[in-house]
Protein backbone atom coordinates (compact mmCIF):
# COMPACT_ATOMS: atom_id res chain seq x y z
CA UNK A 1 -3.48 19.78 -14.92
CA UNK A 2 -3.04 18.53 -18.32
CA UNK A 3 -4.42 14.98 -17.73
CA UNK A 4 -4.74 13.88 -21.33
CA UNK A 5 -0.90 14.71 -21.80
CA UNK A 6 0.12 12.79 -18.37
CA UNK A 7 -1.92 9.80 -19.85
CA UNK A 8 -0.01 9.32 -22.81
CA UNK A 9 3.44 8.42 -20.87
CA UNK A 10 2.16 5.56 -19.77
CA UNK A 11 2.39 3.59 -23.48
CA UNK A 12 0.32 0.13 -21.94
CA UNK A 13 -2.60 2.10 -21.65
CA UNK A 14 -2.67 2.76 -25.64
CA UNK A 15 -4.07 -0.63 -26.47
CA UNK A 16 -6.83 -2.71 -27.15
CA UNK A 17 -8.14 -5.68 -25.16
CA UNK A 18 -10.55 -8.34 -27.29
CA UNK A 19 -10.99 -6.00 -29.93
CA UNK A 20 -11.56 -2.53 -27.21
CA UNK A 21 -10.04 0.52 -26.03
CA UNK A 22 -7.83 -0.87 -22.86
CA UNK A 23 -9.70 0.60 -19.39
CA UNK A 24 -7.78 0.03 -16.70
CA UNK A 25 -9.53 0.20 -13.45
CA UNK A 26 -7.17 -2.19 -11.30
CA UNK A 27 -4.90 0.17 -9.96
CA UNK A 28 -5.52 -0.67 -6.26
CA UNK A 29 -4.16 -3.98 -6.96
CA UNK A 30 -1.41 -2.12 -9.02
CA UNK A 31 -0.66 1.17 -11.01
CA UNK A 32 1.20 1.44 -13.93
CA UNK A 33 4.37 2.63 -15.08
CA UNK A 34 5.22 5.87 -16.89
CA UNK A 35 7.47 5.70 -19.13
CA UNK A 36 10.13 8.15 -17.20
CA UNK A 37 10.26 5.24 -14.90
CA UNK A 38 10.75 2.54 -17.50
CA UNK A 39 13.45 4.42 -19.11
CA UNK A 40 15.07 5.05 -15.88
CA UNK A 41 15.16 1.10 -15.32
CA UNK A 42 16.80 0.63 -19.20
CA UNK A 43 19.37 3.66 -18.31
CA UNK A 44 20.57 2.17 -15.06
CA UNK A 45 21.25 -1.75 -16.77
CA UNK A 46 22.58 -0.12 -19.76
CA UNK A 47 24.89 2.77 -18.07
CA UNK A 48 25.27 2.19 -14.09
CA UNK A 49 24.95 -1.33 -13.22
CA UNK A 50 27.32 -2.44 -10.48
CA UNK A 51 26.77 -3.57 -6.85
CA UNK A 52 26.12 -0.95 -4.51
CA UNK A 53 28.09 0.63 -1.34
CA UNK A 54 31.07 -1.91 -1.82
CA UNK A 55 32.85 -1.02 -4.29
CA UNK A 56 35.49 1.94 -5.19
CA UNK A 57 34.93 1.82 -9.32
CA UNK A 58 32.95 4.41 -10.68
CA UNK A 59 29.88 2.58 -12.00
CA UNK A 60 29.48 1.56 -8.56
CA UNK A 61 29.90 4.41 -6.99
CA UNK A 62 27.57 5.85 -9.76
CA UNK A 63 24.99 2.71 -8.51
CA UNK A 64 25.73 3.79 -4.79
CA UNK A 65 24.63 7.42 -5.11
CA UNK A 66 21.33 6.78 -7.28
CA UNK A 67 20.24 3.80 -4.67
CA UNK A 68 20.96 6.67 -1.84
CA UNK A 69 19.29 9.52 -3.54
CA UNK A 70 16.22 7.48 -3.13
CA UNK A 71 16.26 7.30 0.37
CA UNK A 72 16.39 10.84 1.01
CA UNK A 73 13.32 11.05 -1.85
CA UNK A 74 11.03 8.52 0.51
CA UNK A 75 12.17 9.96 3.85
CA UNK A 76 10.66 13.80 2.25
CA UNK A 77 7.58 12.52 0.33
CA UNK A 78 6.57 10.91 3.63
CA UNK A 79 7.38 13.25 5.75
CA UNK A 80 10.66 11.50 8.02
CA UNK A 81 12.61 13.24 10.09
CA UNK A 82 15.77 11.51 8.67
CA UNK A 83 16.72 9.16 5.39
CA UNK A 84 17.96 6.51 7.81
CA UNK A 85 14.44 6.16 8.84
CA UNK A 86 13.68 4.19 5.56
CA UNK A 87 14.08 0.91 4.94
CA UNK A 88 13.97 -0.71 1.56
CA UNK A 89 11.83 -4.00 1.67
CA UNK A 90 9.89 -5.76 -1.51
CA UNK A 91 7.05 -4.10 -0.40
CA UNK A 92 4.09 -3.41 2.49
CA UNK A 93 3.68 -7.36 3.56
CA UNK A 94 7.62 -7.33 3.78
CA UNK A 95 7.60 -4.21 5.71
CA UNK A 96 5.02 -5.34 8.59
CA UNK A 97 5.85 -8.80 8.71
CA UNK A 98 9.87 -7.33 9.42
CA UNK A 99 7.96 -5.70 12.10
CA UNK A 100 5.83 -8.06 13.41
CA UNK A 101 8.94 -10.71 13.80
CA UNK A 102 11.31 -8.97 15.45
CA UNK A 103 8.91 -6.95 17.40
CA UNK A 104 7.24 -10.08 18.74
CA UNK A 105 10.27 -11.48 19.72
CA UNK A 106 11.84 -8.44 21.15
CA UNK A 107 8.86 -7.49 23.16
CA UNK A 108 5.80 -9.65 23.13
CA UNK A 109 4.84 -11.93 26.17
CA UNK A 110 2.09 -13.76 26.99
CA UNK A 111 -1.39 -11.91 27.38
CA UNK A 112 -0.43 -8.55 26.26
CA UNK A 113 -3.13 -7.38 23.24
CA UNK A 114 -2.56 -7.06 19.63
CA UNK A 115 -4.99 -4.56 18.31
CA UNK A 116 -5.96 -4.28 14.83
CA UNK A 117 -9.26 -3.61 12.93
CA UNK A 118 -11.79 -5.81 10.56
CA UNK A 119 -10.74 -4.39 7.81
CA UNK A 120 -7.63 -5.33 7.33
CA UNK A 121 -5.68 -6.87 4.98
CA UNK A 122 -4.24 -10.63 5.03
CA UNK A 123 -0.81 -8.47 5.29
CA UNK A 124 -1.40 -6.65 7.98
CA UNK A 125 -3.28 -9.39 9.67
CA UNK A 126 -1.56 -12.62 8.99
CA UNK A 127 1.69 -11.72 10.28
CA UNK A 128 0.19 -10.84 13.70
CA UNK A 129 -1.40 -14.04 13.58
CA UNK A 130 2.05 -15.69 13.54
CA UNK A 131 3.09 -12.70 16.04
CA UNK A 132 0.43 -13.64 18.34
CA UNK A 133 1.04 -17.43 18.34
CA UNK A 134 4.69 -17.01 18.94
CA UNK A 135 4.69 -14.86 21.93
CA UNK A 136 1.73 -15.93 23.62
CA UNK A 137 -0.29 -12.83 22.97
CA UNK A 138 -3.71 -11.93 22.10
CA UNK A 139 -5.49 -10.59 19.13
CA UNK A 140 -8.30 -8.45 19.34
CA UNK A 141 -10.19 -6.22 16.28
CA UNK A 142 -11.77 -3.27 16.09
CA UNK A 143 -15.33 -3.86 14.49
CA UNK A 144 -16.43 -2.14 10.95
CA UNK A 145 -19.89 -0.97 11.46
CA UNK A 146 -22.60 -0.61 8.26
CA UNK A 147 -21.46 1.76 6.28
CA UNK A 148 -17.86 0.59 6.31
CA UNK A 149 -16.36 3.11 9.07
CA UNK A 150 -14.56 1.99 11.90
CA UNK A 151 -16.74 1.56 15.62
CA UNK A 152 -14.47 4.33 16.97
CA UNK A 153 -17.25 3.32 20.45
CA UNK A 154 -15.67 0.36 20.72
CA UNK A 155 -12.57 1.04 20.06
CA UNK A 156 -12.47 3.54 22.70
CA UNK A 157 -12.81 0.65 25.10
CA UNK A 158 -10.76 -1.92 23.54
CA UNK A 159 -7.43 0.75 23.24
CA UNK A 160 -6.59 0.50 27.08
CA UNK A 161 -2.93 -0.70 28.64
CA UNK A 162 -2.72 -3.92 27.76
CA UNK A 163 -2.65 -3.02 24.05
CA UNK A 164 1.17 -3.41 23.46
CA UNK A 165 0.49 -3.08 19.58
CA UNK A 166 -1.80 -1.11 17.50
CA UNK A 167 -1.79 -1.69 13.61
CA UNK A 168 -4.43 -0.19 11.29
CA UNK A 169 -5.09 -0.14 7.29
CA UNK A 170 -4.60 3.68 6.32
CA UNK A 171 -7.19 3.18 3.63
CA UNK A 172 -9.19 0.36 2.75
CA UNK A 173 -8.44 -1.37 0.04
CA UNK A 174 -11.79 -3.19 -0.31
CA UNK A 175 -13.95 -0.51 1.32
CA UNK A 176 -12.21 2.59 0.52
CA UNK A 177 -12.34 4.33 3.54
CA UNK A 178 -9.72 6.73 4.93
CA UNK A 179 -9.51 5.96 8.60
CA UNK A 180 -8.40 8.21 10.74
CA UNK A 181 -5.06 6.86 11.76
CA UNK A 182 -3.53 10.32 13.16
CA UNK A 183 -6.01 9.92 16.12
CA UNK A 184 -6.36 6.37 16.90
CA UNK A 185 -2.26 6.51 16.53
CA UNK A 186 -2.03 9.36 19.15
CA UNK A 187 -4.50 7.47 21.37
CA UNK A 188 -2.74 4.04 21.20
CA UNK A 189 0.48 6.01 21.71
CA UNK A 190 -0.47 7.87 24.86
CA UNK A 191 -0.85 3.74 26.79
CA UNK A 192 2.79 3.22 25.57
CA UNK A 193 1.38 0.80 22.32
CA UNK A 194 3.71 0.20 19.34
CA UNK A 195 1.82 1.54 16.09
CA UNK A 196 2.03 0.95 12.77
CA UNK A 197 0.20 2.18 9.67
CA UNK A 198 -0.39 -0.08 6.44
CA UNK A 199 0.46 2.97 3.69
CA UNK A 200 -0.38 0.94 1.06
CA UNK A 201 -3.03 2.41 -0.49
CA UNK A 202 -2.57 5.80 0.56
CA UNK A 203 0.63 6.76 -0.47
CA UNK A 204 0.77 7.78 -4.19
CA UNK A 205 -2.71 8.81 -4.07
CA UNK A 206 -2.46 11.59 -1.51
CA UNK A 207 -0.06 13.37 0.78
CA UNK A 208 1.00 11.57 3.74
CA UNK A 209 3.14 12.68 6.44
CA UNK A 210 4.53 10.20 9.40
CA UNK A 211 5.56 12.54 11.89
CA UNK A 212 1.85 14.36 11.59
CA UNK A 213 0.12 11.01 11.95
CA UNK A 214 2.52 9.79 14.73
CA UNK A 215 2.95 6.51 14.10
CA UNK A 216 5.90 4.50 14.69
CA UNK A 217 5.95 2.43 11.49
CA UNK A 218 4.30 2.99 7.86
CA UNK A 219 4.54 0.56 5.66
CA UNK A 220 3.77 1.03 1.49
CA UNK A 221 4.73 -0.21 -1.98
CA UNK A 222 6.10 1.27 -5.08
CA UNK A 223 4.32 -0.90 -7.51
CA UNK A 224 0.94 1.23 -6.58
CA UNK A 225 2.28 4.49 -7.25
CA UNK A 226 3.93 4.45 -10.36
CA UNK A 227 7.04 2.69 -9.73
CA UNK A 228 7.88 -1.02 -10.59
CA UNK A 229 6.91 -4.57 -8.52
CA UNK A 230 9.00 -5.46 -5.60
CA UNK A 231 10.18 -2.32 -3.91
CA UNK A 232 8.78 -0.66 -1.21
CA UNK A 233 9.73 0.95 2.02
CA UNK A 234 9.41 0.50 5.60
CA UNK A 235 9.10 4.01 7.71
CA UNK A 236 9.95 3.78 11.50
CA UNK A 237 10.94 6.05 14.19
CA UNK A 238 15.00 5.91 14.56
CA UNK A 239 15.27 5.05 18.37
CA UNK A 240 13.37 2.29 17.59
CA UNK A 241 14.97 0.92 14.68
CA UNK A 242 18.33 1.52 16.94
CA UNK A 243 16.57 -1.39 20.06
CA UNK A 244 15.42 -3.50 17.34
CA UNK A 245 17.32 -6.61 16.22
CA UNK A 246 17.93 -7.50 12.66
CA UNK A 247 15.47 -9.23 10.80
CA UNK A 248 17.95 -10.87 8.30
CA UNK A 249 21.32 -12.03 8.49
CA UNK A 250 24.33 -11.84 5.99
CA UNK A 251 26.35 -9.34 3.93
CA UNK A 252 26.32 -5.55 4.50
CA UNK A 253 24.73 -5.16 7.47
CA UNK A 254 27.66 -6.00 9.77
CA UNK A 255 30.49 -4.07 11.04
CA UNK A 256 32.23 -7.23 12.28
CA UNK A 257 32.48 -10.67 12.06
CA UNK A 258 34.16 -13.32 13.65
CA UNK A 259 33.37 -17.49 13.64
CA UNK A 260 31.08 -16.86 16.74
CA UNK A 261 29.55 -13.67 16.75
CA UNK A 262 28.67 -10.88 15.20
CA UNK A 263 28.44 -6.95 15.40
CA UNK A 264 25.78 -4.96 13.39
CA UNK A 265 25.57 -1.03 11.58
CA UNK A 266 23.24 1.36 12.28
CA UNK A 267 19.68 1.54 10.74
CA UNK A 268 19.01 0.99 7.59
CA UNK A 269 21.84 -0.83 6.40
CA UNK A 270 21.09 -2.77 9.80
CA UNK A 271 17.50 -4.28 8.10
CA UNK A 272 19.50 -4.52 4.64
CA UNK A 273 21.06 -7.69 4.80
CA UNK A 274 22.33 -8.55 1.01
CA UNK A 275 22.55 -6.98 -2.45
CA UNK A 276 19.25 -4.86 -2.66
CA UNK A 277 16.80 -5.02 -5.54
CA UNK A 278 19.26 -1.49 -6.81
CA UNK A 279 17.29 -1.19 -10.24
CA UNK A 280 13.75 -0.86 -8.91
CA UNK A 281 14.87 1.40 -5.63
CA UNK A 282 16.38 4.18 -8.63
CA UNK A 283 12.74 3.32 -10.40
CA UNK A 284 10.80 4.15 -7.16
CA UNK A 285 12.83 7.45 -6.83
CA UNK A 286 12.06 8.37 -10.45
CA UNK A 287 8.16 7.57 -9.77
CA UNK A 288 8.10 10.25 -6.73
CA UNK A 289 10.10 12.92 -9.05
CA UNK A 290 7.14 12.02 -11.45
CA UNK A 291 4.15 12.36 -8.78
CA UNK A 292 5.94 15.33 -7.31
CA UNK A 293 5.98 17.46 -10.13
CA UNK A 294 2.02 16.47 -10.43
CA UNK A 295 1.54 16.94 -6.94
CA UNK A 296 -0.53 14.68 -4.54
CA UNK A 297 -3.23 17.64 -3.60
CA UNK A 298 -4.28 17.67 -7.60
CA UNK A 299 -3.80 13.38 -8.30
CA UNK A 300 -6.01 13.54 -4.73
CA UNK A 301 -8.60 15.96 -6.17
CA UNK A 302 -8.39 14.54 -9.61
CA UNK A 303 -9.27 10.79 -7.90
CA UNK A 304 -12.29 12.19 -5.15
CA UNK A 305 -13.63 13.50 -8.88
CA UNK A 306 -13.74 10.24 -10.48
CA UNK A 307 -14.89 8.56 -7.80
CA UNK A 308 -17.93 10.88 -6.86
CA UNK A 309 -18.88 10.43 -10.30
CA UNK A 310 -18.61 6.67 -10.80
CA UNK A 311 -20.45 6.12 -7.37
CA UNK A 312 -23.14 8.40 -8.43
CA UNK A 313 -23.74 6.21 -11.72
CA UNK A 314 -23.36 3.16 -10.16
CA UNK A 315 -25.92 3.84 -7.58
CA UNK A 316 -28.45 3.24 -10.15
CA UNK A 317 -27.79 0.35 -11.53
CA UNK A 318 -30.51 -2.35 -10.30
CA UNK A 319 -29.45 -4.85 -7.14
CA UNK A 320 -26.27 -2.95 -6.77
CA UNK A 321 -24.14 -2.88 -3.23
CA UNK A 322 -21.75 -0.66 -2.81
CA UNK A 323 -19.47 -0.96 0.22
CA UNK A 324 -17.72 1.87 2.29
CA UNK A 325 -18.83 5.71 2.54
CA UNK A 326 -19.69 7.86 -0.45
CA UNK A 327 -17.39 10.26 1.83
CA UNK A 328 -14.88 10.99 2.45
CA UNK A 329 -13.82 8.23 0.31
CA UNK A 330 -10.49 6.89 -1.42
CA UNK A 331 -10.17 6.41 -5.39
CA UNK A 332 -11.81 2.92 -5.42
CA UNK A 333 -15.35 1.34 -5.70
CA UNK A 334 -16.08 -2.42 -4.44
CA UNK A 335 -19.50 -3.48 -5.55
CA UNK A 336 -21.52 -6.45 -5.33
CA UNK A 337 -24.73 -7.20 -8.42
CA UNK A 338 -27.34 -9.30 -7.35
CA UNK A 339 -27.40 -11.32 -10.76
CA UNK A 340 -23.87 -12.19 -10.90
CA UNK A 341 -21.00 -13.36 -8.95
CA UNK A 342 -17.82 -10.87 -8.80
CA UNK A 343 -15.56 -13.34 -10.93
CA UNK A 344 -18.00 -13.81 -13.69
CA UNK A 345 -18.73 -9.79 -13.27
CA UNK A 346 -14.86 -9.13 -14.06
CA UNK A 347 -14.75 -11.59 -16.59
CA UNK A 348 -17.76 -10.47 -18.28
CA UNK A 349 -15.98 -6.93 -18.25
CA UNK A 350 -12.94 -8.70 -19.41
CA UNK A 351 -14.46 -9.20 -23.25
CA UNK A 352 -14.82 -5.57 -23.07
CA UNK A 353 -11.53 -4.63 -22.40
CA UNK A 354 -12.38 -3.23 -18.96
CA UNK A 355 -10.19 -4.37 -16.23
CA UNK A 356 -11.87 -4.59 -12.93
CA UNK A 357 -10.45 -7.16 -10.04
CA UNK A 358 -13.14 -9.20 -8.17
CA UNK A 359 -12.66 -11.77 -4.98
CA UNK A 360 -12.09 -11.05 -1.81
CA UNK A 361 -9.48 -8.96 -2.19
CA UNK A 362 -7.37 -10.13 0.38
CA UNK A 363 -9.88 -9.67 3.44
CA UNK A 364 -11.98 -12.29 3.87
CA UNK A 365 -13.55 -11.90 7.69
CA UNK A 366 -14.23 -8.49 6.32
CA UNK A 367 -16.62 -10.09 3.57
CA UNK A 368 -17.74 -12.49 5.99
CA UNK A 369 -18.66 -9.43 7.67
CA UNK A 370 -20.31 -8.36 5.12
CA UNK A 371 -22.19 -11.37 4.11
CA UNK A 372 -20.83 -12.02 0.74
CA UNK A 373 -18.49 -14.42 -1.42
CA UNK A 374 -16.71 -11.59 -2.68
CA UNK A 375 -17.04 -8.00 -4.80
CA UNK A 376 -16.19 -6.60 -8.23
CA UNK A 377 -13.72 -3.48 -7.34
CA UNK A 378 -13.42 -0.64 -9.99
CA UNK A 379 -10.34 1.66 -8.75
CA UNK A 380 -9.14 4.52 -10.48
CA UNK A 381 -5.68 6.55 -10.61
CA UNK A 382 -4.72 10.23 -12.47
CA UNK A 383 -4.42 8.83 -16.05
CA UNK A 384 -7.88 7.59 -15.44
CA UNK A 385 -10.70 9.84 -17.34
CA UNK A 386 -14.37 10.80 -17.19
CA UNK A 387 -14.90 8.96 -20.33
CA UNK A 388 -13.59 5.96 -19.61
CA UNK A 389 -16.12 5.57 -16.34
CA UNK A 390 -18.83 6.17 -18.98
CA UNK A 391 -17.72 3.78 -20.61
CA UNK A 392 -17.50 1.27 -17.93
CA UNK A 393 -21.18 2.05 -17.24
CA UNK A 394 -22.33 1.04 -20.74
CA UNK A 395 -20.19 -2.35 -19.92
CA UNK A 396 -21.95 -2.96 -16.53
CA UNK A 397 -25.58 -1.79 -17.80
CA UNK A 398 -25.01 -4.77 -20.48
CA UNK A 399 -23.50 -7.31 -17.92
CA UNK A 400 -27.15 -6.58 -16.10
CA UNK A 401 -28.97 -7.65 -18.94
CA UNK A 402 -26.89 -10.64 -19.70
CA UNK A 403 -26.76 -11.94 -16.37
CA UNK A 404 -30.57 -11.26 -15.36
C-alpha cells in the first residue's frame, strides 16, 4: 500500500501544533476524516438535501436512496445476513443502551445474571447498571487477570443458566486486547443468554463478521473509522429485532395511528423513530467505500506493525507500565511513567504537537484494578507512520528528563 499517498487525504493532519509537525496518536478516542468523506458531506447539503423516505420530489428521493445505500454497505462490511439488520443510532453507547432498555424490560426479572467483563467500558457497563436496577437482576464480571487477558477459568464457571445476558468489549480500548468474543459468544449462546458485542474499537481497524462471531447484537461508531461524529450502527439478529419493542416513539416508525394506540413497521424503520442524522449516514457509507478499497487485512497488518514497534521502544523507557499483551494486540498502547501523572504526560506531549489522550479512559474499576489514577494512551491508525512513533519517542525520552 501506498501509505504516504493515503495520508495526504486527510488535510488536518498537514499542520503544526505549538510550532510542530501535528502527530496524531488519539485515534481510539476518534479517527479522522478523509477528505472523500468531507466532500461527500458538502455534496449532499449542496446537491441532495431533503428529508428522507417521505417524500415523492426528486431531491428526496435522491436523499432516500443514498441514506439506503448505506445500509446495505454496513450490513456487508459486517458481515449481516440482511440490511434490515442495521440500525442507525448516534453511535456504540446509543446502540447498547437501545438494547439494554428494551431488553430489560422485555425480558429481565428478578435474579437472572447480567454477565459482562472488567474491562469494559462505562458504555457497555453503565447501561446494565440501569438494566440491572430496573428489573431486579444481577450483575456479575468476568475478572482481567495480569497481563490484561480475560480469566477465561472463571468465566467458565460464572457462564452457567442463569446468565440471561452476556455483553463483552470486542477490543479493549484501554488495554488493547482482542478478546475472543466468537467463543465466549457461542458458549453464552448454547445456555439460551442474549449476547452482545461492543464493536467499537474493532471495526475499522480489522475485518469483522457477526454471523462468524455469533452474537446477537454488535454495536460500533463511525466517528472511529473514518466517518464523521454521531453515526453509528446497531447490528442484531432479525427475529429478535421482530419480539423487541421500540425504543423511541414518534414519526416514521408507525404504520398506524389512532388517539389511543398505535401500530409499528418492521425493523429498522421500527428503532428509527424521527428524521435521521441523513448527512452523516451518506458520510459513514463513503468512509467504508474508502476502507474497502484499502482493505481491513492491510490497515490490520499496517496497525500490528506500528504497534510492535512502538511497544518495543517504549519498553525501554525507565519506570514505564505498559498494560495489556504485547500479543496479539490491537493498534493502541496505554502506559503509565513513574515520574509523571497521565494528564501532565499528555500535556507535556501537547507543547510538542503530539496528541496522546490520558485518564481513565472511560473504565475506571478497570484502573482500580490496576492500581492506578489513570494512563497516557498512544493509539495509532493507517495514516499513522514509522516516523512519527520515532518521533514520539524523542518527545517521551524528554518528558522523562523533565519530570524526573
Amino acid at each position: 500500500m501506498d501509505w504516504p499517498q493515503l495520508r495526504a487525504d486527510f488535510p488536518i493532519l498537514n499542520q503544526e501544533v505549538h510550532g510542530h509537525p501535528l502527530v496524531y496518536f488519539d485515534n481510539a478516542a476518534s479517527s479522522q476524516k478523509p477528505r472523500q468523506v468531507i466532500d461527500a458531506l458538502v455534496h449532499y447539503y449542496q446537491h441532495d438535501h431533503a428529508n428522507v423516505h417521505r417524500g415523492l420530489h426528486e431531491l428526496s428521493m435522491r436523499a432516500t436512496d443514498a441514506f439506503e445505500a448505506t445500509r446495505k454497505k454496513v450490513a456487508r462490511f459486517i458481515g449481516a445476513a440482511r440490511e434490515e439488520e442495521i440500525i442507525y443510532t448516534r453511535g456504540t453507547t446509543e446502540g447498547i443502551n437501545l438494547v439494554a432498555q428494551v431488553w430489560s424490560a422485555q425480558y429481565l426479572k428478578p435474579g437472572d445474571i447480567i454477565l459482562l467483563t472488567g474491562m469494559e467500558h462505562h458504555s457497555n457497563l453503565v447501561p446494565w447498571q440501569l438494566a440491572a436496577k430496573r428489573s431486579g437482576a444481577i450483575l456479575q464480571h468476568i475478572p482481567v487477570l495480569e497481563d490484561g487477558t480475560l480469566d477465561l477459568d472463571t468465566a467458565a464457571t460464572l457462564l452457567t443458566d442463569q446468565v440471561k445476558v452476556f455483553a463483552c468489549v470486542h477490543i479493549s480500548n484501554s488495554l488493547g486486547t482482542i478478546n475472543p468474543v466468537k467463543d465466549l459468544c457461542a458458549k453464552a449462546r448454547a445456555l439460551g443468554a442474549m449476547t452482545l458485542v461492543d464493536g467499537a474499537q474493532a471495526v475499522g481497524h480489522l475485518p469483522v463478521n457477526v454471523q462468524d462471531i455469533g452474537c446477537d447484537f454488535y454495536a460500533f461508531s463511525g466517528h472511529k473509522m473514518c466517518a464523521p461524529t454521531g453515526i453509528g450502527a446497531l447490528y442484531g439478529r432479525y427475529e429478535l429485532l421482530e419480539k423487541m419493542d421500540p425504543w423511541h416513539g414518534g414519526g416514521e416508525m408507525i404504520t398506524t395511528v389512532t388517539l389511543d394506540t398505535s401500530s409499528y413497521k418492521a425493523p429498522p424503520a421500527k428503532f428509527e423513530a424521527g428524521t435521521p442524522n441523513i448527512a452523516d449516514v451518506i458520510g459513514l457509507g463513503t468512509a467504508i467505500d474508502y476502507l474497502e478499497s484499502i482493505g481491513l487485512e492491510n490497515i490490520q497488518a499496517h496497525g500490528n506493525q506500528l504497534t510492535t514497534y512502538a511497544y518495543d521502544q517504549m519498553q525501554a523507557l525507565p519506570g514505564i507500565r505498559i498494560l495489556g499483551p504485547r500479543q496479539p494486540r490491537a493498534s493502541l498502547i496505554a502506559f503509565a511513567l513513574d515520574c509523571a501523572h497521565p494528564h501532565d504526560l499528555v500535556e507535556f506531549a501537547n507543547t510538542y504537537g503530539l496528541a496522546l489522550r490520558g485518564g481513565h479512559h472511560c473504565t475506571q474499576p478497570l484502573m482500580k484494578r490496576f492500581k492506578l489514577p489513570g494512563t497516557s494512551r498512544a493509539s495509532f491508525y493507517f495514516y499513522n507512520t514509522h516516523a512519527e512513533v520515532d518521533q514520539m519517542m524523542n518527545i517521551l525520552h524528554q518528558a522523562v528528563k523533565f519530570f524526573s
